[in-house]
C-alpha atoms as a PDB file:
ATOM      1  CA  UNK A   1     155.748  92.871 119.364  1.00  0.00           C
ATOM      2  CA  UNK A   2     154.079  96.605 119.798  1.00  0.00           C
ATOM      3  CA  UNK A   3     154.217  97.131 116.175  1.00  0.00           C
ATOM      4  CA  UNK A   4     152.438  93.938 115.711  1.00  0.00           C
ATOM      5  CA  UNK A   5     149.458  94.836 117.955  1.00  0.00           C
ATOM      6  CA  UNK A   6     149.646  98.468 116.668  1.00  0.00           C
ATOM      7  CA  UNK A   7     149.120  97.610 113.026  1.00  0.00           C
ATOM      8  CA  UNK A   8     146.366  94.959 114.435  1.00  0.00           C
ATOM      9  CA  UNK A   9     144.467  98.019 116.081  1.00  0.00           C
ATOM     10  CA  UNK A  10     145.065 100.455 113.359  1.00  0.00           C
ATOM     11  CA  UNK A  11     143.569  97.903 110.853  1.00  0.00           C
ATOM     12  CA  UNK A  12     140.498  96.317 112.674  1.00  0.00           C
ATOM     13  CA  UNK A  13     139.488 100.874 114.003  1.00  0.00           C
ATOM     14  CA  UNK A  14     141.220 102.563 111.193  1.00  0.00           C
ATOM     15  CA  UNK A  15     138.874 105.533 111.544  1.00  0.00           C
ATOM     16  CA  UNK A  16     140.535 106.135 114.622  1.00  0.00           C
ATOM     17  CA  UNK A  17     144.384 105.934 113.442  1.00  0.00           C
ATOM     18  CA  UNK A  18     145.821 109.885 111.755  1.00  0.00           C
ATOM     19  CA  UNK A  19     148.974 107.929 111.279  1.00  0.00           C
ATOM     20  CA  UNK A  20     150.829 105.053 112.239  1.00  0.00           C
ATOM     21  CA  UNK A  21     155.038 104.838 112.047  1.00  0.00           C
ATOM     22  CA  UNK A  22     156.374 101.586 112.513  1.00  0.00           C
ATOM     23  CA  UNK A  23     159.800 100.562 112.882  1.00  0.00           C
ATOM     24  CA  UNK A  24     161.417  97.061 112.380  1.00  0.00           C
ATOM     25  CA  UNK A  25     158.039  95.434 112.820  1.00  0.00           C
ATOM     26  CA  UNK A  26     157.419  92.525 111.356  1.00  0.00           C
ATOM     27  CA  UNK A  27     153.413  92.609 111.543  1.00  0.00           C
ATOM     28  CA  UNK A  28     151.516  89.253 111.614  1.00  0.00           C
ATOM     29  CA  UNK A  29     152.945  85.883 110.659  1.00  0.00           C
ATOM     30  CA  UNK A  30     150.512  83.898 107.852  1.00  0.00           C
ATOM     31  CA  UNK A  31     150.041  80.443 107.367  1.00  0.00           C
ATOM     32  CA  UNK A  32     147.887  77.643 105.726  1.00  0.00           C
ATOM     33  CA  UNK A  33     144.367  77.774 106.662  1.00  0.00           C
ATOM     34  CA  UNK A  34     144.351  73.951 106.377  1.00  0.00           C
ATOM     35  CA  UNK A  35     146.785  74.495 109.216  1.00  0.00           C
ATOM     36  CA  UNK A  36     144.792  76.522 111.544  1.00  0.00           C
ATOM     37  CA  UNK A  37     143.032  73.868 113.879  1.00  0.00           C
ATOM     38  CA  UNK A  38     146.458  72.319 114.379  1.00  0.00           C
ATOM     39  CA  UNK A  39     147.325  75.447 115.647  1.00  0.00           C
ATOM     40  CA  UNK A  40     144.894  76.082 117.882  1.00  0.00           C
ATOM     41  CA  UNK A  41     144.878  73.124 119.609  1.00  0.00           C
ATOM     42  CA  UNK A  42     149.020  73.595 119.914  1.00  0.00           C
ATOM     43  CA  UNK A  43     148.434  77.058 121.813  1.00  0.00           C
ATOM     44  CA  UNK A  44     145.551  75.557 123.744  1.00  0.00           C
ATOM     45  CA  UNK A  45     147.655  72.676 124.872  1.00  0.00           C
ATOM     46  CA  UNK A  46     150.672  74.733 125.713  1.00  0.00           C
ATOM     47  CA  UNK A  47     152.764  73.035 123.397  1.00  0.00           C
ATOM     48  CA  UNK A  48     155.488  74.773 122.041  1.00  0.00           C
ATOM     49  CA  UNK A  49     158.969  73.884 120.636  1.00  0.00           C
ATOM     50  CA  UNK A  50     159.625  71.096 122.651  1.00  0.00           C
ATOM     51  CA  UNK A  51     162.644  69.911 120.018  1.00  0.00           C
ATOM     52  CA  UNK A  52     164.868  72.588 120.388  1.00  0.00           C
ATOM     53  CA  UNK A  53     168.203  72.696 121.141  1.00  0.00           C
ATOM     54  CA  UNK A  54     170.274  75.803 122.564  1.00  0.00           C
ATOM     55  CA  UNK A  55     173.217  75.998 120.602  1.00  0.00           C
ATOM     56  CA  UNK A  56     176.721  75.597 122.420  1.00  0.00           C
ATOM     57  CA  UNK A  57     178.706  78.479 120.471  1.00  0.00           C
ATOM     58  CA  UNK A  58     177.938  81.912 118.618  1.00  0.00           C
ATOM     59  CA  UNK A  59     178.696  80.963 115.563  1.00  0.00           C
ATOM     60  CA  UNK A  60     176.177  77.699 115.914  1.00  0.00           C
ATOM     61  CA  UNK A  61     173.966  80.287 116.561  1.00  0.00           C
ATOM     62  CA  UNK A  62     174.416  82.697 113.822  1.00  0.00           C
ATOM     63  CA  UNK A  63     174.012  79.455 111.342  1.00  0.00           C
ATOM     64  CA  UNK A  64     170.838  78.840 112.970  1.00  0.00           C
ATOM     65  CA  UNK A  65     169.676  82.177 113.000  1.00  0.00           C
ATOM     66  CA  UNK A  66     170.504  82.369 109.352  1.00  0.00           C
ATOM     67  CA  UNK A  67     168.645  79.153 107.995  1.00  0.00           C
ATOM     68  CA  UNK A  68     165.458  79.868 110.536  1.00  0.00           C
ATOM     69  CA  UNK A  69     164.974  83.660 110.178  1.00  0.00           C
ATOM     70  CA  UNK A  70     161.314  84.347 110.380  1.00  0.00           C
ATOM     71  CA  UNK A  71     161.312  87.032 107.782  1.00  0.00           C
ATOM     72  CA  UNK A  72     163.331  84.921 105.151  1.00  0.00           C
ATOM     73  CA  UNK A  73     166.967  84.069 104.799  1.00  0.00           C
ATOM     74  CA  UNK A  74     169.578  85.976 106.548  1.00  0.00           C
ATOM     75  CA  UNK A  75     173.471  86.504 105.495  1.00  0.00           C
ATOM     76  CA  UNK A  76     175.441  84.614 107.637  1.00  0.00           C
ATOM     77  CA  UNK A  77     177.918  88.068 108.611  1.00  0.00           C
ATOM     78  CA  UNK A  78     174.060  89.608 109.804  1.00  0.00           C
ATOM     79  CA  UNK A  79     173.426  87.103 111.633  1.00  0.00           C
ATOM     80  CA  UNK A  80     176.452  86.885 113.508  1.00  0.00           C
ATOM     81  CA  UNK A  81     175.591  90.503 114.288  1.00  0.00           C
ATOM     82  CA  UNK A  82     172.512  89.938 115.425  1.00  0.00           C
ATOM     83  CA  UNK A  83     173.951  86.760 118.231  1.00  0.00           C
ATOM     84  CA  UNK A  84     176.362  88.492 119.290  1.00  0.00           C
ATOM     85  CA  UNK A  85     174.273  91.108 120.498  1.00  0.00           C
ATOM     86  CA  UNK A  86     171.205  89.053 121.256  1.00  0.00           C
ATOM     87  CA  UNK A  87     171.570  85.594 123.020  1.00  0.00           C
ATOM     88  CA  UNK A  88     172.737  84.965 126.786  1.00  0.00           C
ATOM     89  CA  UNK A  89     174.243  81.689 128.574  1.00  0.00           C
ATOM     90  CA  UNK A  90     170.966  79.313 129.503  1.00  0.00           C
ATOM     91  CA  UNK A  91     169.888  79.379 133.307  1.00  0.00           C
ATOM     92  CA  UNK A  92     170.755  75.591 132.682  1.00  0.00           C
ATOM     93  CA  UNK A  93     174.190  76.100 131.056  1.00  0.00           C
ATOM     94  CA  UNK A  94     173.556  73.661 128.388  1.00  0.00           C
ATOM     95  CA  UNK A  95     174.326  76.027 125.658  1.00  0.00           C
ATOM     96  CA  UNK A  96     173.052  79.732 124.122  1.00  0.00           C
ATOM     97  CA  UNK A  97     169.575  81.162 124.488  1.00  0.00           C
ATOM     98  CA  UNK A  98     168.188  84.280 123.140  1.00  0.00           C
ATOM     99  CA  UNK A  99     168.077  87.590 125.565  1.00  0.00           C
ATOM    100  CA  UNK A 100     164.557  88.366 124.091  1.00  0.00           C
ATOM    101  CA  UNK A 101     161.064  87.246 124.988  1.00  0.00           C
ATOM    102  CA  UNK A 102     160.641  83.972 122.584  1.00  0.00           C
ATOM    103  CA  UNK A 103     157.188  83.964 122.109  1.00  0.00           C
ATOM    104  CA  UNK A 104     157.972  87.056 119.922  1.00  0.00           C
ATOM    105  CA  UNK A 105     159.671  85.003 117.678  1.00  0.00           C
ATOM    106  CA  UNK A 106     157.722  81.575 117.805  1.00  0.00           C
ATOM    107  CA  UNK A 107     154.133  82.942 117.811  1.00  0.00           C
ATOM    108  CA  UNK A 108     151.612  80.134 118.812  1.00  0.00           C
ATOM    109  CA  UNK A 109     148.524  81.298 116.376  1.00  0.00           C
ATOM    110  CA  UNK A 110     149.270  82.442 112.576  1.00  0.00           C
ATOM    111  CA  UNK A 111     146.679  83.930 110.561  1.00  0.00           C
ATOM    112  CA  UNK A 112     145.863  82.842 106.993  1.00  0.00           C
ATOM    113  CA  UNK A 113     146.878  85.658 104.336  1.00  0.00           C
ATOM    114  CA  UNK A 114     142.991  86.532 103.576  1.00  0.00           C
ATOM    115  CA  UNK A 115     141.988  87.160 107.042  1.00  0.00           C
ATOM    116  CA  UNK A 116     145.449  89.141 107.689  1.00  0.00           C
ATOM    117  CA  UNK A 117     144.383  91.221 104.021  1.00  0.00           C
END
């Protein structure tokens, strides 16, 4: 998430930014402007994935993490890298949740490309 906010800071005071070296960032996530106020109102409400379903077994999760990758499709063998490493039993036990912070994956606001240009 650093890289997101430091790409954010070095665009909006770029007089102030020599250089800026970013590593597996994935910068800002775009969508529809029609799709903005829906947004907002999401984030403002607190809503968030209420749908989801922790997945019981590694390889459920590497399929999932294959199909939903938020920069585009992922191989299926990178993906199982990328579980094995990265998920954790749920505090509930009902299946697999990721070690990370979710809300760096599942962002509440998205920008529209031109404002993110």
């Amino acid at each position: 998430f650093g890289g997101c906010v430091a790409q954010a800071v070095a665009s909006v005071i770029p007089e102030r930014v020599c250089r800026l070296l970013v590593l597996e960032a994935l910068g800002f996530f775009s969508q529809d402007p029609k799709d903005a106020v829906k947004s907002l109102r999401r984030m403002a409400n607190g809503k968030n994935r209420t749908d989801w379903v922790a997945p019981k077994t590694l390889e459920a999760c590497a399929r999932r993490r294959a199909r939903q990758n938020v920069a585009g499709p992922l191989a299926l063998d990178a993906a199982r890298v990328l579980v094995t490493r990265g998920v954790k039993p749920s505090s509930s036990g009902a299946g697999l949740v990721w070690s990370t912070d979710p809300r760096v994956l599942n962002p509440r606001y998205r920008w529209d490309e031109p404002t993110m240009r």
